[in-house]
Protein backbone atom coordinates (compact mmCIF):
# COMPACT_ATOMS: atom_id res chain seq x y z
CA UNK A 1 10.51 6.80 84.48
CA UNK A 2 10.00 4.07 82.55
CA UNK A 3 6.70 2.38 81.96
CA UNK A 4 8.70 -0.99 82.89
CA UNK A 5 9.40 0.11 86.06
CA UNK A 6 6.28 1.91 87.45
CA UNK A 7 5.07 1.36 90.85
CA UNK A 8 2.64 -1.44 91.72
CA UNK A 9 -0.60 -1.05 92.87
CA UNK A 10 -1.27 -3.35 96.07
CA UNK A 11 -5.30 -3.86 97.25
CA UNK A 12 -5.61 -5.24 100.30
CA UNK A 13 -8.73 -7.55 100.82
CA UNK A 14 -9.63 -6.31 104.35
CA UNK A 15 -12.87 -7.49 104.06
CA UNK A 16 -14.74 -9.73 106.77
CA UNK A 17 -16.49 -12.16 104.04
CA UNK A 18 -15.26 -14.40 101.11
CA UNK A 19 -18.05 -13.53 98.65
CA UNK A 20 -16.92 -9.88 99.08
CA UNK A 21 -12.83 -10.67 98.83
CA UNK A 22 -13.63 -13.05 95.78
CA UNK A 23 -15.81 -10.01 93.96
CA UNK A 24 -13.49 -7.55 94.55
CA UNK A 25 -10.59 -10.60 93.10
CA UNK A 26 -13.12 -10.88 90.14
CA UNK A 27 -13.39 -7.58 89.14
CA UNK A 28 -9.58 -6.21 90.05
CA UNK A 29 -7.72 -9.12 88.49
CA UNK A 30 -7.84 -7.69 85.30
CA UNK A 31 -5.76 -4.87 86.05
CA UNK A 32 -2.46 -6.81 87.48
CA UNK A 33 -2.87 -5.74 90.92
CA UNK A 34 -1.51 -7.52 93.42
CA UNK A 35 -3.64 -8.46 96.32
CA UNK A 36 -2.63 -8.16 99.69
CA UNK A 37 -3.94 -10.82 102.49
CA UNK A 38 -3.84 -9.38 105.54
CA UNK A 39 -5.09 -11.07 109.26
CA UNK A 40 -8.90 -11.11 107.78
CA UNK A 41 -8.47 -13.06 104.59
CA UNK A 42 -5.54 -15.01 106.31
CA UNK A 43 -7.55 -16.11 109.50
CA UNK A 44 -10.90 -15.67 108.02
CA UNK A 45 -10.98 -17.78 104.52
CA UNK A 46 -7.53 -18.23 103.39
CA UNK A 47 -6.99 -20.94 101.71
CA UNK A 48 -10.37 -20.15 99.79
CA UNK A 49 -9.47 -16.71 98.39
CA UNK A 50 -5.90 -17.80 97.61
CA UNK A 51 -7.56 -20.93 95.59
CA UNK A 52 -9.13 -18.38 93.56
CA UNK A 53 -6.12 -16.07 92.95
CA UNK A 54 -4.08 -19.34 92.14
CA UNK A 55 -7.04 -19.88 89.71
CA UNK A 56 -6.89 -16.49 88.17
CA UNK A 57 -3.06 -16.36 88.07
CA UNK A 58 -3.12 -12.99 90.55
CA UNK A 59 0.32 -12.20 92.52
CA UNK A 60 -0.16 -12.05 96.38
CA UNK A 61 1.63 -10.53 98.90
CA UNK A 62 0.83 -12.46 102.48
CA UNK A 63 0.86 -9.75 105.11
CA UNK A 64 1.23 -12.30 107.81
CA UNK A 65 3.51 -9.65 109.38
CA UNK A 66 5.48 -12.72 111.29
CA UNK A 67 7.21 -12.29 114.64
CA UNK A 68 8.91 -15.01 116.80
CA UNK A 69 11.78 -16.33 117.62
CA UNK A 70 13.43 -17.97 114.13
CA UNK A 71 12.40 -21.67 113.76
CA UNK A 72 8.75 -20.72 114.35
CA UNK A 73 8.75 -18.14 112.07
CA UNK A 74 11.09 -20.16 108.96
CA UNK A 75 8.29 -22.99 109.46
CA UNK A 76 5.73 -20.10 109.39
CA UNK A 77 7.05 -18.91 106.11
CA UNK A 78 7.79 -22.39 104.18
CA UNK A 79 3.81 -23.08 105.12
CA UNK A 80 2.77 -19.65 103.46
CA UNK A 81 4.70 -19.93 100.04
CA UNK A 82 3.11 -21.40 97.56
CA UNK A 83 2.28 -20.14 93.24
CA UNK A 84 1.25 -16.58 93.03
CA UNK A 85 2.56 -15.34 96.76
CA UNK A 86 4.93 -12.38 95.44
CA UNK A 87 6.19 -10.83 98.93
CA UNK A 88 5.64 -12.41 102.63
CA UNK A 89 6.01 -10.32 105.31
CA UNK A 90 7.67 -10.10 108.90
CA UNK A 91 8.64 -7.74 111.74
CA UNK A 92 12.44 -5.93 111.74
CA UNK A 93 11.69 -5.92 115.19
CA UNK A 94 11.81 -9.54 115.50
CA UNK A 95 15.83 -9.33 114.82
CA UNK A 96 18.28 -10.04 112.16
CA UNK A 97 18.59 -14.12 113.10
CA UNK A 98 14.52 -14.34 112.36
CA UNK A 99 14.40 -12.17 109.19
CA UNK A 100 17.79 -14.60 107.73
CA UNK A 101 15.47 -17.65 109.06
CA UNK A 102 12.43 -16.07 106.57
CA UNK A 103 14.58 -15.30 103.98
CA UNK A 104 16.25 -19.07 103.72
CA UNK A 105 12.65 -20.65 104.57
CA UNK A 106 11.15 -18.91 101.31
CA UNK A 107 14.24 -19.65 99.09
CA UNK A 108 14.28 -23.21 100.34
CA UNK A 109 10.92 -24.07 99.92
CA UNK A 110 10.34 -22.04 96.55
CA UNK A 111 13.16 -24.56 95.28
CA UNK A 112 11.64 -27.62 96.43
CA UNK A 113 7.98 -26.54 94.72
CA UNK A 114 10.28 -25.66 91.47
CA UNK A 115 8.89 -21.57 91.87
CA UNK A 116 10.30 -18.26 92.23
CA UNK A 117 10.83 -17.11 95.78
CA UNK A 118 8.45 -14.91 97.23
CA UNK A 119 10.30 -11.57 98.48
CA UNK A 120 10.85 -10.82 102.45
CA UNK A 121 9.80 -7.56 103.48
CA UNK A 122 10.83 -6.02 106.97
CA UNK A 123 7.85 -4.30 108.44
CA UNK A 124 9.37 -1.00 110.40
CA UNK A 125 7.15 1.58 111.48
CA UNK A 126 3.49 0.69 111.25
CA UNK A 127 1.91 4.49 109.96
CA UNK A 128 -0.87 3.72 112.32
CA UNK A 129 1.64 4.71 114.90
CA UNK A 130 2.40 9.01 115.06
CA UNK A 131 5.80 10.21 116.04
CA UNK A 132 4.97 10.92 119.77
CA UNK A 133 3.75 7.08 120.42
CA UNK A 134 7.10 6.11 119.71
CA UNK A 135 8.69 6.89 123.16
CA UNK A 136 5.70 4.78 124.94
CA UNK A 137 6.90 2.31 122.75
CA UNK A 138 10.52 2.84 124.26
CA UNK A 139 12.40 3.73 120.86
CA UNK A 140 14.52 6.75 120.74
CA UNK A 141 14.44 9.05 117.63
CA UNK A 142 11.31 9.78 115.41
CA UNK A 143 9.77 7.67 112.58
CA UNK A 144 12.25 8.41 109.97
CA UNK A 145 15.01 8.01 112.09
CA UNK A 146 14.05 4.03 113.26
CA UNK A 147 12.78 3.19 110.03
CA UNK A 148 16.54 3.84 108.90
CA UNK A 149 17.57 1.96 111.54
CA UNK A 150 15.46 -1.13 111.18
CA UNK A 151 15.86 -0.89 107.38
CA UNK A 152 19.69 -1.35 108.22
CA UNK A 153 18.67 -4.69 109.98
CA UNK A 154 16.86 -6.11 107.24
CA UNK A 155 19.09 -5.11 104.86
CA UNK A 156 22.07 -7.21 106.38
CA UNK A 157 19.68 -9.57 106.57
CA UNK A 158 18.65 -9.92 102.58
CA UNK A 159 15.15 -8.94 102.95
CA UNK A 160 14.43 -7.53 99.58
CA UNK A 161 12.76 -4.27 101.49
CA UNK A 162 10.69 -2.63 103.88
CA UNK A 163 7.45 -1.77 104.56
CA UNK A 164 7.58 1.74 105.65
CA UNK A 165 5.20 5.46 105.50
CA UNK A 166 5.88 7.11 101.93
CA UNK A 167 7.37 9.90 104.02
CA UNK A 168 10.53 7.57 105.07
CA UNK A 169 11.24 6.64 101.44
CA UNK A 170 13.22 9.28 100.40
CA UNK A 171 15.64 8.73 103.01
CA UNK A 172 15.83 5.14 102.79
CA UNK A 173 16.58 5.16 98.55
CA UNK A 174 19.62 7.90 99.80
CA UNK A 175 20.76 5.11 102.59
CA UNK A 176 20.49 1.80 100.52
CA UNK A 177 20.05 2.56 96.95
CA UNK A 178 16.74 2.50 94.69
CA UNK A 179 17.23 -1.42 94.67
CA UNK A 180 16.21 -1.79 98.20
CA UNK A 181 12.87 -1.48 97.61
CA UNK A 182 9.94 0.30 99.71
CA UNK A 183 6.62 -0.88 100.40
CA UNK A 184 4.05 1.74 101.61
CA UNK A 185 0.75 1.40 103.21
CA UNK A 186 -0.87 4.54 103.92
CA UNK A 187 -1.52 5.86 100.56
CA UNK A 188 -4.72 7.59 100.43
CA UNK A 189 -6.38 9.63 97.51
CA UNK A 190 -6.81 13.65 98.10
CA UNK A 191 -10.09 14.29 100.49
CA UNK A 192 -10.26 10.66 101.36
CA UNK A 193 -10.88 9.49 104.76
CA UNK A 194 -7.58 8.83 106.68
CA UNK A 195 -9.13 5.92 109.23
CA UNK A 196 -6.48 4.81 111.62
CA UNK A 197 -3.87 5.71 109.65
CA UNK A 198 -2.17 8.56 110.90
CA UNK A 199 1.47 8.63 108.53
CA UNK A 200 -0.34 9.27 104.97
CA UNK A 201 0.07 10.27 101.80
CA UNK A 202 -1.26 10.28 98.16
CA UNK A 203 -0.70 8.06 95.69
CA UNK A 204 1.02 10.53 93.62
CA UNK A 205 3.45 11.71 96.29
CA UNK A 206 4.51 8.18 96.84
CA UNK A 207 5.41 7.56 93.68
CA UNK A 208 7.59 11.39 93.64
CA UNK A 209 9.09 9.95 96.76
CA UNK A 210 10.23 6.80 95.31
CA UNK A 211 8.03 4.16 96.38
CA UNK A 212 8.06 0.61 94.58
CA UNK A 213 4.65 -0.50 95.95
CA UNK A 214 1.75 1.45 96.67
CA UNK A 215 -1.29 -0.29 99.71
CA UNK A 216 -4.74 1.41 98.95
CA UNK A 217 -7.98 -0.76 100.93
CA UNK A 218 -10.44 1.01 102.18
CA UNK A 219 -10.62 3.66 98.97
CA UNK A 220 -10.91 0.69 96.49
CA UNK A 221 -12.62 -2.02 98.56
CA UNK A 222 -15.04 0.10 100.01
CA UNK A 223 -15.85 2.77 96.55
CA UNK A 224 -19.57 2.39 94.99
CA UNK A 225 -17.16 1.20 92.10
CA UNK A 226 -13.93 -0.54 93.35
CA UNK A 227 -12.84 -0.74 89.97
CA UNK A 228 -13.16 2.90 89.08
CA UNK A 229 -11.65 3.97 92.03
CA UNK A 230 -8.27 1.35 91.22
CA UNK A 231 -8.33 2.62 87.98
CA UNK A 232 -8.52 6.09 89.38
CA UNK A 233 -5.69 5.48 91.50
CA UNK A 234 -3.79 3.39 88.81
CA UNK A 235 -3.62 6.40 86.19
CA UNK A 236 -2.65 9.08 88.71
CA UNK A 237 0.59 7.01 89.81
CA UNK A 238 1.26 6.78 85.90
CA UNK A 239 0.79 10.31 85.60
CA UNK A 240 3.24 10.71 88.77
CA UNK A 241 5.67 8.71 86.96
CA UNK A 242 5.70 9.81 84.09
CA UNK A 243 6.44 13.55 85.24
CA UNK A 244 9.52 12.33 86.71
């Protein structure tokens, strides 16, 4: 693999505070990570911490995981972008007409500011959820087999990807090519804690699977050392890649 094209690392700020957030921003910046801001950041101190990024020229990618019918959520999405926001997220589930409404409300609005278009990515199968929950939730078939599904669905619908468990990936670069591109929380390092998370892997098995983004939180954001424990994480998925 190319250096070019490695993976990125993604660090999501799930952190209650803004001192905390802008640390971590302070002392991960450096490395070209992009920083995810998930419901905390979002709800909590948004438009502080994305001030800062801005400031510091980071990439975001707004988990805002959106999910309603499609003129809430296109007004939702021309509100979020803005410099810096790299990917926005919403739910497949929500339907093809709302992911098309996201797609044209980032393109749209990214013209009128004069920016690049933040990518839509089609949240599938959240890997806090385990195979056998899925029938409770009243979908037929097991992880892999609706992540393909809903994958289809965004596809047709010009998201650039999904988010999806590094153990769907494989199947989903077979379906729709290595351009449609895969997003995976759930990465955690060997012996580390798995939390709620129950559809895991390691960083260097995502990248063997085919992953284009890699979500690591609680292993950076809470380490002694954040910044060891990115960099940690960084050079393994180079490693990975390279020994493809």
């Amino acid at each position: 693999m190319n250096v070019s094209t490695l993976p990125k690392l993604i660090v999501a700020l799930d952190v209650p505070e803004l001192a905390a957030a802008t640390e971590l921003v302070d002392k991960l910046a450096p490395l070209g990570v992009i920083f995810k801001l998930g419901y905390e950041p979002l709800f909590g101190y948004g438009d502080a911490i994305r001030a800062r990024l801005e400031e510091l020229g980071a990439q975001m990618f707004v988990d805002a995981k959106l999910h309603d019918i499609p003129r809430t959520v296109e007004a939702a999405v021309r509100l979020l972008v803005r410099p810096g926001v790299r990917i926005l997220t919403a739910h497949a589930l929500g339907g093809n007409e709302m992911l098309q409404a996201a797609v044209g409300g980032a393109t749209e609005r990214a013209r009128q500011l004069g920016i690049e278009p933040p990518q839509i990515f089609a949240v599938t199968i959240l890997t806090s959820i385990a195979a056998e929950e899925l029938n409770e939730l009243g979908l037929r078939g097991g992880p892999g087999e609706n992540v393909i599904r809903l994958a289809a669905l965004a596809r047709d619908a010009r998201c650039a990807g999904v988010v999806c468990s590094p153990h769907e990936v494989r199947d989903l670069k077979a379906f729709f090519g290595a351009d449609f591109a895969a997003l995976c929380p759930g990465i955690r390092p060997a012996g580390a804690a798995h939390g709620d998370q129950k559809r895991v892997t390691t960083p260097s098995s995502a990248v063997e699977a085919g992953a284009d983004y890699l979500v690591v939180g609680r292993p950076v954001v809470e380490a002694p050392d954040p910044l060891a424990a990115a960099l940690e994480i960084l050079a393994e998925m180079e490693r990975a890649a390279r020994a493809l």
